[in-house]
N, C-alpha and C. Protein backbone atom coordinates (compact mmCIF):
# COMPACT_ATOMS: atom_id res chain seq x y z
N UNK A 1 -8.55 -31.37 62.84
CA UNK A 1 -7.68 -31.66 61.73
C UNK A 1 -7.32 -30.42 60.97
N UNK A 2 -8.31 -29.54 60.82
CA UNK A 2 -7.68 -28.15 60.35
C UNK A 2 -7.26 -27.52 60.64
N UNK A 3 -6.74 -27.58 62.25
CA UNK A 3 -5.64 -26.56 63.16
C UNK A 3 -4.47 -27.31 62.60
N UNK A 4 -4.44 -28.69 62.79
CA UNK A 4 -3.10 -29.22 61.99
C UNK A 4 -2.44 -28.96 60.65
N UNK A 5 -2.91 -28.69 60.15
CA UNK A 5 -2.83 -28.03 58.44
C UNK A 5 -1.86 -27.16 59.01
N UNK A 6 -2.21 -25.75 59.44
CA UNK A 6 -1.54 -24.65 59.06
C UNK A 6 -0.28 -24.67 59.94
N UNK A 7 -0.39 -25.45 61.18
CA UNK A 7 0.36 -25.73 62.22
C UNK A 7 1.52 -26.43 61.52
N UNK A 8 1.34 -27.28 60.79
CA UNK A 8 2.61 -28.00 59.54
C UNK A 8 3.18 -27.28 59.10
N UNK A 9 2.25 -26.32 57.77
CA UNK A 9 2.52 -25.20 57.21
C UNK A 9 3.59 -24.41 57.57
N UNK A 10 3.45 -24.19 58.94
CA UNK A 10 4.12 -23.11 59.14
C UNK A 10 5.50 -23.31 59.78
N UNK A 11 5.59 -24.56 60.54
CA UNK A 11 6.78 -25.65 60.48
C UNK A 11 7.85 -25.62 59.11
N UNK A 12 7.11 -26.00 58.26
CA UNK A 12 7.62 -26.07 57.24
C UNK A 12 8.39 -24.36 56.95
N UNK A 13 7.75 -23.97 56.65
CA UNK A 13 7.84 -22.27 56.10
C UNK A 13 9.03 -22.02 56.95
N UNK A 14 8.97 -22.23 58.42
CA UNK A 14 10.06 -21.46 59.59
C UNK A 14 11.72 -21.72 59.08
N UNK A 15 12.05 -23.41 58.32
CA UNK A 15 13.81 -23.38 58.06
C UNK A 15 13.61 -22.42 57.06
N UNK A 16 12.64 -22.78 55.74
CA UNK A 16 12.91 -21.85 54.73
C UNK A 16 13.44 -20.16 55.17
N UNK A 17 12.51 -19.72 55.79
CA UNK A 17 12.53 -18.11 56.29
C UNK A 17 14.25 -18.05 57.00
N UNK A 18 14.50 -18.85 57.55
CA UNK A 18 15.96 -18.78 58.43
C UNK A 18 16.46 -19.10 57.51
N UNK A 19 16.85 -19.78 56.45
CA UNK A 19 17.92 -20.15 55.64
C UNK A 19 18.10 -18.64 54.80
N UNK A 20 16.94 -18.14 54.45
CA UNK A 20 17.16 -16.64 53.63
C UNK A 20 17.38 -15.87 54.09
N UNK A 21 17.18 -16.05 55.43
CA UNK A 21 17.20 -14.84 56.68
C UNK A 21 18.77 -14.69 56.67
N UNK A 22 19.96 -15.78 56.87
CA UNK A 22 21.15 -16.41 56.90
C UNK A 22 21.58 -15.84 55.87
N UNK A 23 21.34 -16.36 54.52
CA UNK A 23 22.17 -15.84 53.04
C UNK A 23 21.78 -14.16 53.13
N UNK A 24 20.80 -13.94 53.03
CA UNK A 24 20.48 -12.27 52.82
C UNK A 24 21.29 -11.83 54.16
N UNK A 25 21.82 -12.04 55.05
CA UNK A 25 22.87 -11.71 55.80
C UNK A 25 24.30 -11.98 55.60
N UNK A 26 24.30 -13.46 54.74
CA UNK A 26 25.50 -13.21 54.03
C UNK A 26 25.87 -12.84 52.83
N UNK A 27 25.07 -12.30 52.86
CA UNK A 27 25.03 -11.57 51.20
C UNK A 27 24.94 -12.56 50.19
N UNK A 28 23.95 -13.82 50.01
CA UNK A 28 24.59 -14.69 48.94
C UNK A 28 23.27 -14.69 48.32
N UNK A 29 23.53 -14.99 46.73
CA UNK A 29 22.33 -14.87 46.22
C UNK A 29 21.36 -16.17 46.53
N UNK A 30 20.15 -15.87 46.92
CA UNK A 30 19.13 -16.95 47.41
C UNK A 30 18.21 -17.84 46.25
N UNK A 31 18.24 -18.90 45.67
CA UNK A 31 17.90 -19.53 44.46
C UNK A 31 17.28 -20.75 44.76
N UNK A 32 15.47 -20.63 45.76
CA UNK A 32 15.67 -22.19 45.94
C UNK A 32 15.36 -22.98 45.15
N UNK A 33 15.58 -24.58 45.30
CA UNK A 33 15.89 -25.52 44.20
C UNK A 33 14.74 -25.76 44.00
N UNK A 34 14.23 -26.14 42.83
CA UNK A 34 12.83 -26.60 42.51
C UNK A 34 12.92 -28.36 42.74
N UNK A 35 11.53 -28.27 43.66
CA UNK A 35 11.28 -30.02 44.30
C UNK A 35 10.01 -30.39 43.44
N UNK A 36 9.71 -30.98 43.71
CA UNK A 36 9.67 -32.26 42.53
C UNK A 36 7.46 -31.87 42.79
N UNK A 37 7.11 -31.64 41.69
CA UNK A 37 5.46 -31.11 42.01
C UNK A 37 4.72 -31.96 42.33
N UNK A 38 4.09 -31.58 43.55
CA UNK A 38 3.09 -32.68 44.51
C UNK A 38 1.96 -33.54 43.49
N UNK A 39 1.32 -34.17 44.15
CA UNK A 39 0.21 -34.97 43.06
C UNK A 39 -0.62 -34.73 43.10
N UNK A 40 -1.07 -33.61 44.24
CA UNK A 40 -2.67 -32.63 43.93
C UNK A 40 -2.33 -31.98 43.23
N UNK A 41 -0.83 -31.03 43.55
CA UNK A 41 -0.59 -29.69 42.90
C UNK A 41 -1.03 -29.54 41.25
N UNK A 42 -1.56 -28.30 40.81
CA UNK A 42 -1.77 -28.27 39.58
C UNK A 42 -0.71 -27.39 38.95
N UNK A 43 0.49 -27.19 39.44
CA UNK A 43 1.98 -26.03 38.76
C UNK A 43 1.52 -26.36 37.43
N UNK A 44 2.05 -25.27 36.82
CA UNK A 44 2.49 -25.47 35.51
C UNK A 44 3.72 -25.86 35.04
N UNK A 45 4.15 -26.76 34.70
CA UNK A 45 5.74 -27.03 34.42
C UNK A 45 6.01 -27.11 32.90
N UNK A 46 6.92 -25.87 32.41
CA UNK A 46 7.14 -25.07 31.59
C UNK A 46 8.67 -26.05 30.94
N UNK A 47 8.85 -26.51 29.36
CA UNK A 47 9.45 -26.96 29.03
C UNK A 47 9.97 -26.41 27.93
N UNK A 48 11.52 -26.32 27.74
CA UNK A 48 12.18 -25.24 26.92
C UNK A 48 12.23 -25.76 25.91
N UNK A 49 11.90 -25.18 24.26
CA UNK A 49 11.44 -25.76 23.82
C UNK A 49 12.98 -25.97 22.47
N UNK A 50 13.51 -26.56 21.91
CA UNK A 50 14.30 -26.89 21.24
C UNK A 50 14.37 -26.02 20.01
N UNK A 51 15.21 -25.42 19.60
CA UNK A 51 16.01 -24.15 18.46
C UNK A 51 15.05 -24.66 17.58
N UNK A 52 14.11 -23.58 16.84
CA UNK A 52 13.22 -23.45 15.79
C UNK A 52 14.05 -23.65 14.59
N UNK A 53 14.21 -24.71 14.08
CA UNK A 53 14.91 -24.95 13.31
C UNK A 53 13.87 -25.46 11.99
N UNK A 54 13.81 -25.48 10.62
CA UNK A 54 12.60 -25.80 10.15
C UNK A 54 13.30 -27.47 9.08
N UNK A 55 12.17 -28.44 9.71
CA UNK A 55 12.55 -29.47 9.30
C UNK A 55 12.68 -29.49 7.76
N UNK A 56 13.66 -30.74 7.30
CA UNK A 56 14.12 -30.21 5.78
C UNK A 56 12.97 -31.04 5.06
N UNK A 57 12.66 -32.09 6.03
CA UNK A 57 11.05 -33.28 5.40
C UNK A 57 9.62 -32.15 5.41
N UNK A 58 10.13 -31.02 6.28
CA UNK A 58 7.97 -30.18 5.85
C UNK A 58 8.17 -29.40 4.77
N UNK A 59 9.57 -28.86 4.53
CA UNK A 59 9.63 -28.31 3.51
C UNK A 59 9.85 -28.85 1.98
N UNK A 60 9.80 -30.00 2.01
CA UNK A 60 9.79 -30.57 0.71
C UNK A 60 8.62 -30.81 0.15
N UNK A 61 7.91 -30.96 -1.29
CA UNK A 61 6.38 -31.20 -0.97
C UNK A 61 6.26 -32.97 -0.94
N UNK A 62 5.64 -33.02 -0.85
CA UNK A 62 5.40 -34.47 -0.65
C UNK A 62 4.60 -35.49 -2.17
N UNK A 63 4.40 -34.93 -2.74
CA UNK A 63 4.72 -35.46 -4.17
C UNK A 63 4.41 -34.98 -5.41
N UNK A 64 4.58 -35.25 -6.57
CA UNK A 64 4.85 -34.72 -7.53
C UNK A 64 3.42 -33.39 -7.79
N UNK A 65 2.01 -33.67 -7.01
CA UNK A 65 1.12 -33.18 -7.60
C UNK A 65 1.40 -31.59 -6.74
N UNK A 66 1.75 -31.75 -5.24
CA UNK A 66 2.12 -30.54 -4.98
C UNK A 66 3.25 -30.01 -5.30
N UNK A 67 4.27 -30.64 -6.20
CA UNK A 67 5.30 -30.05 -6.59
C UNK A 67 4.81 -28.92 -7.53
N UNK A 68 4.28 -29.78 -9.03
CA UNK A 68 3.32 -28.91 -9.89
C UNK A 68 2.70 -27.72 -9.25
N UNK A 69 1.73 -27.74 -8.39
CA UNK A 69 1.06 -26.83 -7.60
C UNK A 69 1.89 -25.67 -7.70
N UNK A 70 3.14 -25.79 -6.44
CA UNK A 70 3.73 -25.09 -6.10
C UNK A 70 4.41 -24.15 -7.48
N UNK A 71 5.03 -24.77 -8.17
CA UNK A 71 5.98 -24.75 -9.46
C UNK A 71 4.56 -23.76 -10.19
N UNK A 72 3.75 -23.53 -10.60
CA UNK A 72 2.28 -23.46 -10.93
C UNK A 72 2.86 -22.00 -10.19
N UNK A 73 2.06 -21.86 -8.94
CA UNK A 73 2.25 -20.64 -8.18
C UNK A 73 3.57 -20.01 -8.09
N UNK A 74 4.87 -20.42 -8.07
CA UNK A 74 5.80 -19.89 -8.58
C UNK A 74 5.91 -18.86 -9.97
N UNK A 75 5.25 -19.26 -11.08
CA UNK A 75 5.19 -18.85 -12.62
C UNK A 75 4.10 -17.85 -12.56
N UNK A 76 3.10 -18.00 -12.29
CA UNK A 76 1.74 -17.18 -11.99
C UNK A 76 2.76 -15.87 -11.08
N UNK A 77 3.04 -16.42 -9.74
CA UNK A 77 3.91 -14.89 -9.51
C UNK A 77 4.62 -14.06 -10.27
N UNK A 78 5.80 -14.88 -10.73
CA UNK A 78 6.37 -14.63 -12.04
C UNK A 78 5.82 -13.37 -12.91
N UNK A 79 4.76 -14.35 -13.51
CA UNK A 79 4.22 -13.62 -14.77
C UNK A 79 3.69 -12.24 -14.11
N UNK A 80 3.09 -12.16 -13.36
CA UNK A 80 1.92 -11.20 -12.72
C UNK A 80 3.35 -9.66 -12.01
N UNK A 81 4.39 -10.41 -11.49
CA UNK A 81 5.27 -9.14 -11.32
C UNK A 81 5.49 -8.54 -12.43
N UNK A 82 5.90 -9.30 -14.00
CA UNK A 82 6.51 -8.69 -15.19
C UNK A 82 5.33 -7.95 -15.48
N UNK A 83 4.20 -8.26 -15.71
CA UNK A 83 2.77 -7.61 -16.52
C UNK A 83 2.93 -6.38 -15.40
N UNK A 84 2.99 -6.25 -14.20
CA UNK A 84 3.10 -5.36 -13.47
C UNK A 84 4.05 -4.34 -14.00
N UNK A 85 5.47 -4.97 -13.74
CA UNK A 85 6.65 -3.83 -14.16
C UNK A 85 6.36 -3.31 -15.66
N UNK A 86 5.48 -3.94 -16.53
CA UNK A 86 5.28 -3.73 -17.83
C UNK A 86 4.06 -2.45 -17.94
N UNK A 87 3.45 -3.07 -16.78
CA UNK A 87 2.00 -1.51 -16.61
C UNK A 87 2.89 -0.62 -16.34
N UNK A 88 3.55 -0.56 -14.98
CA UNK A 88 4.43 0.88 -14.61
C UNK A 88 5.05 1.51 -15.64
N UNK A 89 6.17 0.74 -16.61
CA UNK A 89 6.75 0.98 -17.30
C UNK A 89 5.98 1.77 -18.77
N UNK A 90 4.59 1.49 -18.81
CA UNK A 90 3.86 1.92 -20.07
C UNK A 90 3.41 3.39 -19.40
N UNK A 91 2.94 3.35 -17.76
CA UNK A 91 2.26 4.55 -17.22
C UNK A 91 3.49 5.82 -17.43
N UNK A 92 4.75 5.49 -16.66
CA UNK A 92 6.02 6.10 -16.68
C UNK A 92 6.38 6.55 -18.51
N UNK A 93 6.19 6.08 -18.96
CA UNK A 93 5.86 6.75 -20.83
C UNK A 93 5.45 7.50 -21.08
N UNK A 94 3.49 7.06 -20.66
CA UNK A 94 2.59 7.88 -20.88
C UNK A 94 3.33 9.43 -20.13
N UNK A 95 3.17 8.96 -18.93
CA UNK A 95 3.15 10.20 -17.87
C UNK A 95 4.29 11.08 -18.75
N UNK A 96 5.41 10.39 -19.01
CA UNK A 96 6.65 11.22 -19.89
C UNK A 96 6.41 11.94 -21.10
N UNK A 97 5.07 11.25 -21.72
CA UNK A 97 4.31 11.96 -23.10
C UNK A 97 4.08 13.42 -22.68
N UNK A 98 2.94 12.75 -21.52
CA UNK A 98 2.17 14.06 -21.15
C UNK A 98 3.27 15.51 -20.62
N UNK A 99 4.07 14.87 -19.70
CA UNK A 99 5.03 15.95 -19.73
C UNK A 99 5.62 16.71 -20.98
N UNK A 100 6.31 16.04 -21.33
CA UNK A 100 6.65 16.78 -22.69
C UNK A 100 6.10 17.97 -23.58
N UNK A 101 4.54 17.24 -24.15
CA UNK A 101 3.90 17.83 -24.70
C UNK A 101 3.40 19.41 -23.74
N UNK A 102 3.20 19.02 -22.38
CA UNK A 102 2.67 20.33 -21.75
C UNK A 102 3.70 21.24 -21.75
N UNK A 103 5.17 20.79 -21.71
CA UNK A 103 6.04 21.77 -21.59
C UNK A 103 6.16 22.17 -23.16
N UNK A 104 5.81 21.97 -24.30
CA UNK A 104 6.08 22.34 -25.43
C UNK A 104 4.59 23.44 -25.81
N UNK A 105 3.45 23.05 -25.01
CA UNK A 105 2.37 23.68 -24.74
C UNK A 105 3.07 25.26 -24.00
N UNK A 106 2.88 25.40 -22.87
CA UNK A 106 3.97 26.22 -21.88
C UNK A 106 4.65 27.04 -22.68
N UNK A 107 5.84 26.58 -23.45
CA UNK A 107 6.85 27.08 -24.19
C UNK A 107 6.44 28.17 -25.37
N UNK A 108 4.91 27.42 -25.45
CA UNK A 108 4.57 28.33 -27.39
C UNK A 108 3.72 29.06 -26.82
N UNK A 109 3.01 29.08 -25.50
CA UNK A 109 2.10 30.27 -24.80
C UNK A 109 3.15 31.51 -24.64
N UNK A 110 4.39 30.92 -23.75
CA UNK A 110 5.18 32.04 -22.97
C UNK A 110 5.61 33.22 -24.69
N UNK A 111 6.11 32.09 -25.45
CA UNK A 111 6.44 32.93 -26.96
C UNK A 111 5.34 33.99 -27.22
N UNK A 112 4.29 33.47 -27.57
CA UNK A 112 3.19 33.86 -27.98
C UNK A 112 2.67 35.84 -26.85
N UNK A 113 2.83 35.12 -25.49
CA UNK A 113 2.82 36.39 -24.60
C UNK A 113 3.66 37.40 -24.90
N UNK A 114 4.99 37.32 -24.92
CA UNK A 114 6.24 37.80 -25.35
C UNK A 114 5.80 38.47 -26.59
N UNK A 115 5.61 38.08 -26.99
CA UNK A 115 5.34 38.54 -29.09
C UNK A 115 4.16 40.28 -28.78
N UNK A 116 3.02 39.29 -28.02
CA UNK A 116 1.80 40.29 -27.62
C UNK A 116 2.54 41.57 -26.96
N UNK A 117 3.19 41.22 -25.80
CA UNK A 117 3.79 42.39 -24.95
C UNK A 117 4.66 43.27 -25.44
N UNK A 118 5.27 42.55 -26.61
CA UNK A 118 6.77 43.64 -27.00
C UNK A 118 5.12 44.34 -28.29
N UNK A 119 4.43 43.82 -28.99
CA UNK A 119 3.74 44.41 -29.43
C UNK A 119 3.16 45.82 -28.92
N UNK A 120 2.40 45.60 -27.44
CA UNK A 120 1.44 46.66 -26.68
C UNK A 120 2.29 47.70 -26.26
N UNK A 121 3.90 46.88 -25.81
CA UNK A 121 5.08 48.11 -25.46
C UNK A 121 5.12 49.23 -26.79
N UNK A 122 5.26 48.74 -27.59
CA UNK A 122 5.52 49.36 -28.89
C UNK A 122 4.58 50.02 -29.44
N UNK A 123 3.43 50.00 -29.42
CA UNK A 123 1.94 50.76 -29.38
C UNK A 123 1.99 51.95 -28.25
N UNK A 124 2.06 51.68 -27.57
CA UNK A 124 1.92 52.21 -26.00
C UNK A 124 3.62 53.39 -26.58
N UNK A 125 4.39 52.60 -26.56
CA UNK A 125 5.60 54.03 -26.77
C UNK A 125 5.27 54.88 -28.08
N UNK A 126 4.77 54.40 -28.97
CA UNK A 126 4.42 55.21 -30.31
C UNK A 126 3.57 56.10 -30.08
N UNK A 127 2.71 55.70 -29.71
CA UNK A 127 1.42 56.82 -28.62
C UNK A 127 1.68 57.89 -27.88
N UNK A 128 2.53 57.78 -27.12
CA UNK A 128 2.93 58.83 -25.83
C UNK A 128 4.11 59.86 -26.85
N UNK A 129 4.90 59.16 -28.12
CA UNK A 129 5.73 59.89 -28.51
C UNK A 129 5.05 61.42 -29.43
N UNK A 130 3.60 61.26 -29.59
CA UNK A 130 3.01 62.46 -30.39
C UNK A 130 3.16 63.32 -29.31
């Protein structure tokens, strides 16, 4: 009984091989048809699955207590971006303080050097003029 097996098998297999043997000689593209899956066979049969479209019933909530919820977490976001833009906005100040002041710091050193140097120039030339 198991010489018969492959002896079928290969019966079978022989039109297939000549029919491709035929098109790939006539140049035609070879596409065979899918037959219908045996009742041992375990195929996988792969089903296309319909445009992801998002139903308009999951997106609604389903009653008033998850409406609240949601509406709830809506405001909480809300609030928590403004307190946010409100920190940045206080840091961006500060930080603008601190600038300021260092450049007004900066400004009364560079004077201050200036003042010293035209001083030591002026020492220094009074000196050499004896």
């Amino acid at each position: 009984m198991a010489a018969e097996g492959p002896k079928k098998a290969e019966v079978e297999a022989a039109p297939a091989v000549e029919t491709a043997a035929k098109a790939v000689a006539a140049e035609e593209a070879v596409v065979p048809a899918p037959g219908p899956p045996a009742g041992d066979s375990k195929a996988l049969v792969v089903v296309d699955k319909v445009a992801d479209k998002p139903c308009v019933v999951n997106n609604t909530p389903r009653n008033s207590n998850d409406r609240d919820i949601a509406l709830a977490k809506v405001e909480i976001e809300k609030r928590n971006s403004l307190i946010k833009a409100w920190e940045e906005n206080e840091k961006a100040k500060a930080d603008n303080k601190v600038a300021k002041k260092q450049s007004i710091i900066l400004s009364w050193e560079n004077t201050k050097k200036a003042v010293i140097e035209a001083q030591l120039k002026k020492k220094e030339s009074v000196r050499y003029t004896w």
